[in-house]
PDB file of N, CA and C in Angstrom:
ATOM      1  N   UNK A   1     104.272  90.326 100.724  1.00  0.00           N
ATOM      2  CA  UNK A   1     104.339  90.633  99.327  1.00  0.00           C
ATOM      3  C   UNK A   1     104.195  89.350  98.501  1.00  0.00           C
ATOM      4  N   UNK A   2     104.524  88.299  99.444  1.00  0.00           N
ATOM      5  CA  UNK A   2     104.719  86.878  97.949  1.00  0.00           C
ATOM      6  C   UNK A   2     103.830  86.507  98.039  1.00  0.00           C
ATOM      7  N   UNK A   3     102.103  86.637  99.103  1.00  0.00           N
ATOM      8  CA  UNK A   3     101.067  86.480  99.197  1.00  0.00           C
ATOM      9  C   UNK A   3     100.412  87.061  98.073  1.00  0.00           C
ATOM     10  N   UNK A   4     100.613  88.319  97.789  1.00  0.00           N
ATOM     11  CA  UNK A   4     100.378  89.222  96.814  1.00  0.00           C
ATOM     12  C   UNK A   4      99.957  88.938  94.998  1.00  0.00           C
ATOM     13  N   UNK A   5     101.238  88.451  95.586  1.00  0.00           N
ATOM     14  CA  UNK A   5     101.861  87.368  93.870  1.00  0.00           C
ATOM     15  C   UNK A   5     101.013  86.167  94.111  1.00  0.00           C
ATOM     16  N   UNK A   6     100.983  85.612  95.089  1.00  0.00           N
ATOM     17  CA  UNK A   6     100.703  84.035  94.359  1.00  0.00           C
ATOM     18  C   UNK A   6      98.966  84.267  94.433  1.00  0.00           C
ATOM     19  N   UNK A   7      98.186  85.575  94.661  1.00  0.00           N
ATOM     20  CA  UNK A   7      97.002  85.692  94.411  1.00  0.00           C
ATOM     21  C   UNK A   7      96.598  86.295  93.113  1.00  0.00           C
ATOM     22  N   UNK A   8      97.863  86.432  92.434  1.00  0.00           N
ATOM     23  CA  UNK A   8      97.527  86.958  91.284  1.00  0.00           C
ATOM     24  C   UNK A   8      98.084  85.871  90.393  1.00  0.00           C
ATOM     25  N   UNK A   9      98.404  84.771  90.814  1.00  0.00           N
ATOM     26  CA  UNK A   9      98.931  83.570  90.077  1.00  0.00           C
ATOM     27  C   UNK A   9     100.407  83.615  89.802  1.00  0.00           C
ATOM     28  N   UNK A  10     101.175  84.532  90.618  1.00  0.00           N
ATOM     29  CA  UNK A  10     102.700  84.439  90.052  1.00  0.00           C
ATOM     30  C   UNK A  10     103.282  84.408  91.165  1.00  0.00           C
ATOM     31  N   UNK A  11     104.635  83.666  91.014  1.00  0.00           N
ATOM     32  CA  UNK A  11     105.484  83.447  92.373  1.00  0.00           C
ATOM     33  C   UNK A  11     106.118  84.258  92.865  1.00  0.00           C
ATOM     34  N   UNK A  12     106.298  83.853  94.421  1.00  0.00           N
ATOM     35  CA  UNK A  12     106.761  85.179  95.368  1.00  0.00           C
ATOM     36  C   UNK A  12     107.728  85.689  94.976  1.00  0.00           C
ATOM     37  N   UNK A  13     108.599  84.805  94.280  1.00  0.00           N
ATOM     38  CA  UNK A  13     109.907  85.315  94.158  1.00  0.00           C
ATOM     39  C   UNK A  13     110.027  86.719  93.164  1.00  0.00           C
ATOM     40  N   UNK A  14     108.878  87.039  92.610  1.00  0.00           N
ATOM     41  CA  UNK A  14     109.121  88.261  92.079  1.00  0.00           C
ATOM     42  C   UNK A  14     109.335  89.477  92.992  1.00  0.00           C
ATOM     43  N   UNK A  15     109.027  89.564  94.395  1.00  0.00           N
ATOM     44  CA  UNK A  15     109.394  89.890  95.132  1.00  0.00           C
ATOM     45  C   UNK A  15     110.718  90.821  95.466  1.00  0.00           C
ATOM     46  N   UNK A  16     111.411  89.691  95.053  1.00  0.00           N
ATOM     47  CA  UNK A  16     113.236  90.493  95.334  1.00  0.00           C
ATOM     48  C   UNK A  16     113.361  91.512  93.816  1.00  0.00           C
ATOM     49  N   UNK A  17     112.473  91.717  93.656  1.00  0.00           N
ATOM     50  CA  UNK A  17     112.406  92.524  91.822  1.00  0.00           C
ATOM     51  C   UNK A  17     113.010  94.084  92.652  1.00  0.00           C
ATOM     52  N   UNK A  18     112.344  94.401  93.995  1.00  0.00           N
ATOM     53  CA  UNK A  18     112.604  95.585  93.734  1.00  0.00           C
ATOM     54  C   UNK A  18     113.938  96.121  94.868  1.00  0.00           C
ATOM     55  N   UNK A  19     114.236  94.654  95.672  1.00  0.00           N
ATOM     56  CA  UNK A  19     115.553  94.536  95.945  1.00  0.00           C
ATOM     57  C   UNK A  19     116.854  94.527  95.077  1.00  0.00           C
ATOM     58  N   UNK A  20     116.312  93.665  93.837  1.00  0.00           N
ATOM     59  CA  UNK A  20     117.831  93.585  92.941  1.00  0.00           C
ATOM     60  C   UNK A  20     117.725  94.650  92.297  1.00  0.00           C
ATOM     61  N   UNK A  21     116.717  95.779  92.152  1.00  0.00           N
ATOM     62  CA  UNK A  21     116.633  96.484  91.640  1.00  0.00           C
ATOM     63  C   UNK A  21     117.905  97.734  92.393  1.00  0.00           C
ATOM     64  N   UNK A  22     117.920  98.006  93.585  1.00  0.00           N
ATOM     65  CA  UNK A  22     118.588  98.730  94.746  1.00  0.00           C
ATOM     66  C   UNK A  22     119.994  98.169  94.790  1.00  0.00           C
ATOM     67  N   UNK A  23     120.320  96.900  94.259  1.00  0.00           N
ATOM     68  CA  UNK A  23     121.714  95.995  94.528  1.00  0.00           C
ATOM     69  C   UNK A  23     122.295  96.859  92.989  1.00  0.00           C
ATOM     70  N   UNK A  24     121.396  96.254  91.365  1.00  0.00           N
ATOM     71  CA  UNK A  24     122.018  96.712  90.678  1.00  0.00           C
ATOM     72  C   UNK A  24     122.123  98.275  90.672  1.00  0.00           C
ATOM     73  N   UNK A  25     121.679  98.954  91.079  1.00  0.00           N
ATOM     74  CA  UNK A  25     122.019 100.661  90.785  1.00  0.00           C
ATOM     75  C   UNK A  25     123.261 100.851  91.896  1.00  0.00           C
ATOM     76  N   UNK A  26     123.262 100.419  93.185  1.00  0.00           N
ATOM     77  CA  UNK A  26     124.564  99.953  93.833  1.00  0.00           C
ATOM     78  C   UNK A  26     125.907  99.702  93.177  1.00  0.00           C
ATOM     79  N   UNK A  27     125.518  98.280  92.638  1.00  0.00           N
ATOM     80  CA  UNK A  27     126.625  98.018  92.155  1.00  0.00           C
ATOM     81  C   UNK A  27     127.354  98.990  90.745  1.00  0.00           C
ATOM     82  N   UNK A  28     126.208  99.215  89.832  1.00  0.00           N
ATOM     83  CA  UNK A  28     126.700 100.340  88.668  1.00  0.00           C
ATOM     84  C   UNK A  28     127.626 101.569  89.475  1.00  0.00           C
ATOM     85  N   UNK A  29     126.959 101.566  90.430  1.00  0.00           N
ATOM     86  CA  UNK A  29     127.149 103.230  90.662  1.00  0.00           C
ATOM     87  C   UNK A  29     128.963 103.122  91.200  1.00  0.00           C
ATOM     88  N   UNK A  30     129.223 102.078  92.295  1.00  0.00           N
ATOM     89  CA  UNK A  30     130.542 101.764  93.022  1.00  0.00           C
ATOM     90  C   UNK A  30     131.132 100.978  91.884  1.00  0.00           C
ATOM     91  N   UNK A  31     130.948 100.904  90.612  1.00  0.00           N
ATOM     92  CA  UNK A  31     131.583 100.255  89.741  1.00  0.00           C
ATOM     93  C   UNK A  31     132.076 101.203  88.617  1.00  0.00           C
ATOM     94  N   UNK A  32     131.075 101.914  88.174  1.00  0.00           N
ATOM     95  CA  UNK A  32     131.362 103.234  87.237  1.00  0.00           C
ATOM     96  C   UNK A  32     131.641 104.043  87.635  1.00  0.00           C
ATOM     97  N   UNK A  33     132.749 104.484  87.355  1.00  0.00           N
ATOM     98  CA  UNK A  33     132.985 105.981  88.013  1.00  0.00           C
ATOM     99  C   UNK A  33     131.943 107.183  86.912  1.00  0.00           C
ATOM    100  N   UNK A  34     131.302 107.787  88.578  1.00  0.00           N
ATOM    101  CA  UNK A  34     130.166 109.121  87.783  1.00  0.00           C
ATOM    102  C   UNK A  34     130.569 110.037  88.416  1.00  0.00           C
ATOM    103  N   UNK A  35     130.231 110.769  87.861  1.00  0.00           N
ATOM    104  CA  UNK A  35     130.448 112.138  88.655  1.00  0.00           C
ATOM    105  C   UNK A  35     129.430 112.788  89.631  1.00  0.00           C
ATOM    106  N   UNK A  36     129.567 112.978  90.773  1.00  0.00           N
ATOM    107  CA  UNK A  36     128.516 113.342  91.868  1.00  0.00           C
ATOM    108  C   UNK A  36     127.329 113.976  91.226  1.00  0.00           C
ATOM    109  N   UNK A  37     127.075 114.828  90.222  1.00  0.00           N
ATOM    110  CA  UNK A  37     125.764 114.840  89.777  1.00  0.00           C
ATOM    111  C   UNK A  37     125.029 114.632  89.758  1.00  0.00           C
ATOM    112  N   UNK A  38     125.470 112.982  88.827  1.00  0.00           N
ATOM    113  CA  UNK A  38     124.738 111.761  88.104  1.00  0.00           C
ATOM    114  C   UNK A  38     124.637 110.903  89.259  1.00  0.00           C
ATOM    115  N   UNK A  39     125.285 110.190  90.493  1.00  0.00           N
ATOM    116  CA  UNK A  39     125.881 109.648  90.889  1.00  0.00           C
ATOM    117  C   UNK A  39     124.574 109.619  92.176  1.00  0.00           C
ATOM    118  N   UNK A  40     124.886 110.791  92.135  1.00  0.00           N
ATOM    119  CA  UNK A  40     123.469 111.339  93.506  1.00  0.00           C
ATOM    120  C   UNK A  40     122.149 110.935  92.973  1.00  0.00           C
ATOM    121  N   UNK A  41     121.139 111.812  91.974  1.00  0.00           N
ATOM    122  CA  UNK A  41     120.124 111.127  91.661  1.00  0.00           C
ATOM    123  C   UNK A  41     119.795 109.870  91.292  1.00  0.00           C
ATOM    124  N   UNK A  42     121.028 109.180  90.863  1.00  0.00           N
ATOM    125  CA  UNK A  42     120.859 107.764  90.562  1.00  0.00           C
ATOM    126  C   UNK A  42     120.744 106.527  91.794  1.00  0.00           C
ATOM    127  N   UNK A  43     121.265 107.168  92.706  1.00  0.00           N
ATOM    128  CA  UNK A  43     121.424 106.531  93.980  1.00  0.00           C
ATOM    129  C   UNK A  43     120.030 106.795  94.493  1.00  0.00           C
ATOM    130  N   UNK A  44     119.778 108.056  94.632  1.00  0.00           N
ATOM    131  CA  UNK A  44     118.454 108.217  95.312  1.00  0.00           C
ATOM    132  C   UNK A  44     117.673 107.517  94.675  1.00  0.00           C
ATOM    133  N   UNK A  45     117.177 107.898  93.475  1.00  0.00           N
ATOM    134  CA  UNK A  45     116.068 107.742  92.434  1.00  0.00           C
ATOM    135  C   UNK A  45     116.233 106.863  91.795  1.00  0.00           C
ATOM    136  N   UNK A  46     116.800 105.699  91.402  1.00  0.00           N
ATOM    137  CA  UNK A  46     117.023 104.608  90.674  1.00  0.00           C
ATOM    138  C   UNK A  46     115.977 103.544  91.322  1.00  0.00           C
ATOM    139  N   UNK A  47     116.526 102.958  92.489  1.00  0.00           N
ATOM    140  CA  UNK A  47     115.911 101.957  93.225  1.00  0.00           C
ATOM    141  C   UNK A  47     113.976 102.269  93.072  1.00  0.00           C
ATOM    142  N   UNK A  48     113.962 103.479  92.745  1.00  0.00           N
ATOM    143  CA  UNK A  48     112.392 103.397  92.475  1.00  0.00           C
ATOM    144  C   UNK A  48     111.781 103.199  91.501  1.00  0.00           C
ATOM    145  N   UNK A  49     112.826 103.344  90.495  1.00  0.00           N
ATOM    146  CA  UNK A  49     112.306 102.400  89.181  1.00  0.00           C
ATOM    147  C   UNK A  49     111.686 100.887  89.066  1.00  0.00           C
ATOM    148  N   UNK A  50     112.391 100.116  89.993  1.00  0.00           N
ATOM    149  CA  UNK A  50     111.778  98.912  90.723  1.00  0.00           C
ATOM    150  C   UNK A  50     110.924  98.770  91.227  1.00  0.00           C
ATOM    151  N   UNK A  51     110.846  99.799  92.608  1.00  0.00           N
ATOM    152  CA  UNK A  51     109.908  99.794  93.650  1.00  0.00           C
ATOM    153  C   UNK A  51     108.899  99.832  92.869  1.00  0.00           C
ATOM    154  N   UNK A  52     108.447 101.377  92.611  1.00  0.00           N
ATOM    155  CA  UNK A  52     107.219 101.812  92.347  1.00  0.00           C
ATOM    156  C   UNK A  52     106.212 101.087  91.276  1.00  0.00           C
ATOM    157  N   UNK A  53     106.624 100.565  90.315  1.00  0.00           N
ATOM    158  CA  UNK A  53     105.754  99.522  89.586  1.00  0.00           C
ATOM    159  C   UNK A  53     105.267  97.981  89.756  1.00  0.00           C
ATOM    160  N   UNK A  54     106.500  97.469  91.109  1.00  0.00           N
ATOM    161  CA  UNK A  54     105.997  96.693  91.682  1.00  0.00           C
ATOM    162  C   UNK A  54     104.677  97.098  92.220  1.00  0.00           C
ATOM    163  N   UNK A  55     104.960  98.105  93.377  1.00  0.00           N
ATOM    164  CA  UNK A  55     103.969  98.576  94.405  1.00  0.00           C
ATOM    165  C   UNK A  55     102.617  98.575  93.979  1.00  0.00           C
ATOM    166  N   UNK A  56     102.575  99.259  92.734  1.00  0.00           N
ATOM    167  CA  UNK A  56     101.124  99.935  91.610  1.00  0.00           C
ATOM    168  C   UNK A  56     100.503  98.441  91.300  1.00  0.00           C
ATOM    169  N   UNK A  57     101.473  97.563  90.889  1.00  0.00           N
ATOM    170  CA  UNK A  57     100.838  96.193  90.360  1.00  0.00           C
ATOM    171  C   UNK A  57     100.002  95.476  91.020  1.00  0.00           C
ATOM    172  N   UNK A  58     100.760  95.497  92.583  1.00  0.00           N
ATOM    173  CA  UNK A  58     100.077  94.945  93.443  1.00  0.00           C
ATOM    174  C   UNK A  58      98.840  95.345  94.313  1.00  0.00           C
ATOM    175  N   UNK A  59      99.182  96.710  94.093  1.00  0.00           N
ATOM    176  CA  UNK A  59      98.338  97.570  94.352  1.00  0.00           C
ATOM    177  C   UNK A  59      96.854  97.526  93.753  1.00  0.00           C
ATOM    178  N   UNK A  60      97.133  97.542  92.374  1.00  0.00           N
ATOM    179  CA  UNK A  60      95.957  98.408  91.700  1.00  0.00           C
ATOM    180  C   UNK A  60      95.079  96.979  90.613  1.00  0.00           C
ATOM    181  N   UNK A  61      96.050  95.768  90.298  1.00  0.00           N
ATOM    182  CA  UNK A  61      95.691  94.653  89.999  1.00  0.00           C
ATOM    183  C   UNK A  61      94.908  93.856  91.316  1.00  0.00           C
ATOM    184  N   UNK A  62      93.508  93.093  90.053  1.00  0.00           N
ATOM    185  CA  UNK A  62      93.250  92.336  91.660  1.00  0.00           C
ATOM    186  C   UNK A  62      93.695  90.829  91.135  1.00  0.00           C
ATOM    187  N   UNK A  63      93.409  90.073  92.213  1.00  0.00           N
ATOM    188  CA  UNK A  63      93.735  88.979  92.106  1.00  0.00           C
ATOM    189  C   UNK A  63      92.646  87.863  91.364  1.00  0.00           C
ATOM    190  N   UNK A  64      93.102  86.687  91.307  1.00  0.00           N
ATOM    191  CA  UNK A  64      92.405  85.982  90.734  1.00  0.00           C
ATOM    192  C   UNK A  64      90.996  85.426  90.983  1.00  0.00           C
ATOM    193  N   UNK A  65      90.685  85.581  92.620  1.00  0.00           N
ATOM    194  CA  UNK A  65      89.967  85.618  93.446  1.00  0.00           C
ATOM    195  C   UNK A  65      89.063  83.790  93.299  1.00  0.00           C
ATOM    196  N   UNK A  66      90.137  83.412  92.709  1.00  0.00           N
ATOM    197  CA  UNK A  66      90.043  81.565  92.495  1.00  0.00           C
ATOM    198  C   UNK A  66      90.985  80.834  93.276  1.00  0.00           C
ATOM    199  N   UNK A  67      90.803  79.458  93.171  1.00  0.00           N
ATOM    200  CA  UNK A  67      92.424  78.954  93.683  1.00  0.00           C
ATOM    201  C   UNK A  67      92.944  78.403  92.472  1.00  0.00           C
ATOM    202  N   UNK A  68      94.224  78.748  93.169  1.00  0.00           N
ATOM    203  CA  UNK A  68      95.183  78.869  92.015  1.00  0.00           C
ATOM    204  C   UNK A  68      96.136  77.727  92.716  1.00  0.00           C
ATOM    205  N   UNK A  69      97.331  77.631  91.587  1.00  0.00           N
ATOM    206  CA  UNK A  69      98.734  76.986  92.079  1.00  0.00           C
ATOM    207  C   UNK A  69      98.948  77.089  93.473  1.00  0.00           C
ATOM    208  N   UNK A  70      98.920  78.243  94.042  1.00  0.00           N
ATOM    209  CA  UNK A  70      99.618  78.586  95.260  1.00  0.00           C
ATOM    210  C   UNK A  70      98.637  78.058  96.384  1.00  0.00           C
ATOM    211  N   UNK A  71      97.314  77.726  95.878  1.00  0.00           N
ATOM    212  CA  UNK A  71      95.815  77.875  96.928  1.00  0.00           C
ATOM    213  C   UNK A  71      94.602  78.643  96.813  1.00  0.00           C
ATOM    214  N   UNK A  72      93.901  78.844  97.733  1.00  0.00           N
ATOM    215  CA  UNK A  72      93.234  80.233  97.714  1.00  0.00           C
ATOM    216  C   UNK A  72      93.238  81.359  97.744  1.00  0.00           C
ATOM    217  N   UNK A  73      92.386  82.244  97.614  1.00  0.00           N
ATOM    218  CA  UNK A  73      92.755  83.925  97.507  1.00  0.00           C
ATOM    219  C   UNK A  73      93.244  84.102  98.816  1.00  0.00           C
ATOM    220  N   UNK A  74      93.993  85.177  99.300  1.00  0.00           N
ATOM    221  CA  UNK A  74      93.960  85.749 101.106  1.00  0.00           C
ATOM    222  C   UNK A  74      92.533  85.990 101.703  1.00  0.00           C
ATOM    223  N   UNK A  75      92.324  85.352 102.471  1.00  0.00           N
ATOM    224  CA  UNK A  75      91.082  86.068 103.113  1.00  0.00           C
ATOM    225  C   UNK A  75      90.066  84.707 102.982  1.00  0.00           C
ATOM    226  N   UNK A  76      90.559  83.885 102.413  1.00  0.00           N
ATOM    227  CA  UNK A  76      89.344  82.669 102.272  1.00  0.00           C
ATOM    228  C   UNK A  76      90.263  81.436 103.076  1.00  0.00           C
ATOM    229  N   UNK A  77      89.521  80.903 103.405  1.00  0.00           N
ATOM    230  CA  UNK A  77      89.439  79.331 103.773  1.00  0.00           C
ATOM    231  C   UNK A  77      89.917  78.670 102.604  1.00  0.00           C
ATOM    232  N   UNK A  78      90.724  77.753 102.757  1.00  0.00           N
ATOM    233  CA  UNK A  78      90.615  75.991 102.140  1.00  0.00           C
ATOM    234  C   UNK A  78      89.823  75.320 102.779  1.00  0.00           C
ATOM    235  N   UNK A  79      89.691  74.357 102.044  1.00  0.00           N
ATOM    236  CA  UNK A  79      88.467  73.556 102.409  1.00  0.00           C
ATOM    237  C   UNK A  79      89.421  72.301 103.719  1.00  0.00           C
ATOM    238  N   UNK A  80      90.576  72.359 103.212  1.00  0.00           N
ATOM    239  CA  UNK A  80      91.244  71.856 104.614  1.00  0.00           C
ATOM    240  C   UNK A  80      91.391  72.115 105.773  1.00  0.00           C
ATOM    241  N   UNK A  81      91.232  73.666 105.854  1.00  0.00           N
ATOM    242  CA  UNK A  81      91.651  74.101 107.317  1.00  0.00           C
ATOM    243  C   UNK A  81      90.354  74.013 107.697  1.00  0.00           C
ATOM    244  N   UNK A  82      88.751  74.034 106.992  1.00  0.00           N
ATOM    245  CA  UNK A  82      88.099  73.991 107.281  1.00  0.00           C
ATOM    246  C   UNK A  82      87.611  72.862 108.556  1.00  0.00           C
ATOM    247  N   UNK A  83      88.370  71.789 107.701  1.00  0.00           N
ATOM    248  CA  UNK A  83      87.403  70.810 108.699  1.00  0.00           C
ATOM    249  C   UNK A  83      88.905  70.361 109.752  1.00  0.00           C
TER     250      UNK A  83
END
């Protein structure tokens, strides 16, 4: 995934976006008292508020297909490993 990012010019670390995303609905949820209702879909269905727009970004954006900060695109050579 941080390959992902740094071909689109941004750092890996955006990465844990859709981890802290799963920590904070965690933590709300064992922190607020809800009522099993709320409590349930939020648990299930929260963490994909994160996920899924990561996923699409990386998905459906292309990359810079230059070198960038990070190097070259995936799939190409540097001219270092070259020789």
């Amino acid at each position: 995934m941080a390959s992902c990012f740094h071909d689109l010019g941004l750092t890996g670390w955006l990465g844990l976006i859709p981890f802290g995303g799963g920590v904070l609905v965690g933590l709300t949820t064992s922190l607020v008292p809800l009522p099993p209702e709320v409590a349930t879909p939020l648990v299930t269905f929260g963490p994909l508020a994160f996920t899924v727009p990561v996923i699409i970004c990386l998905g459906f954006i292309p990359g810079q297909g230059k070198m960038n900060r990070f190097g070259p695109p995936s799939g190409q050579e540097s001219p270092a490993e070259v020789f």
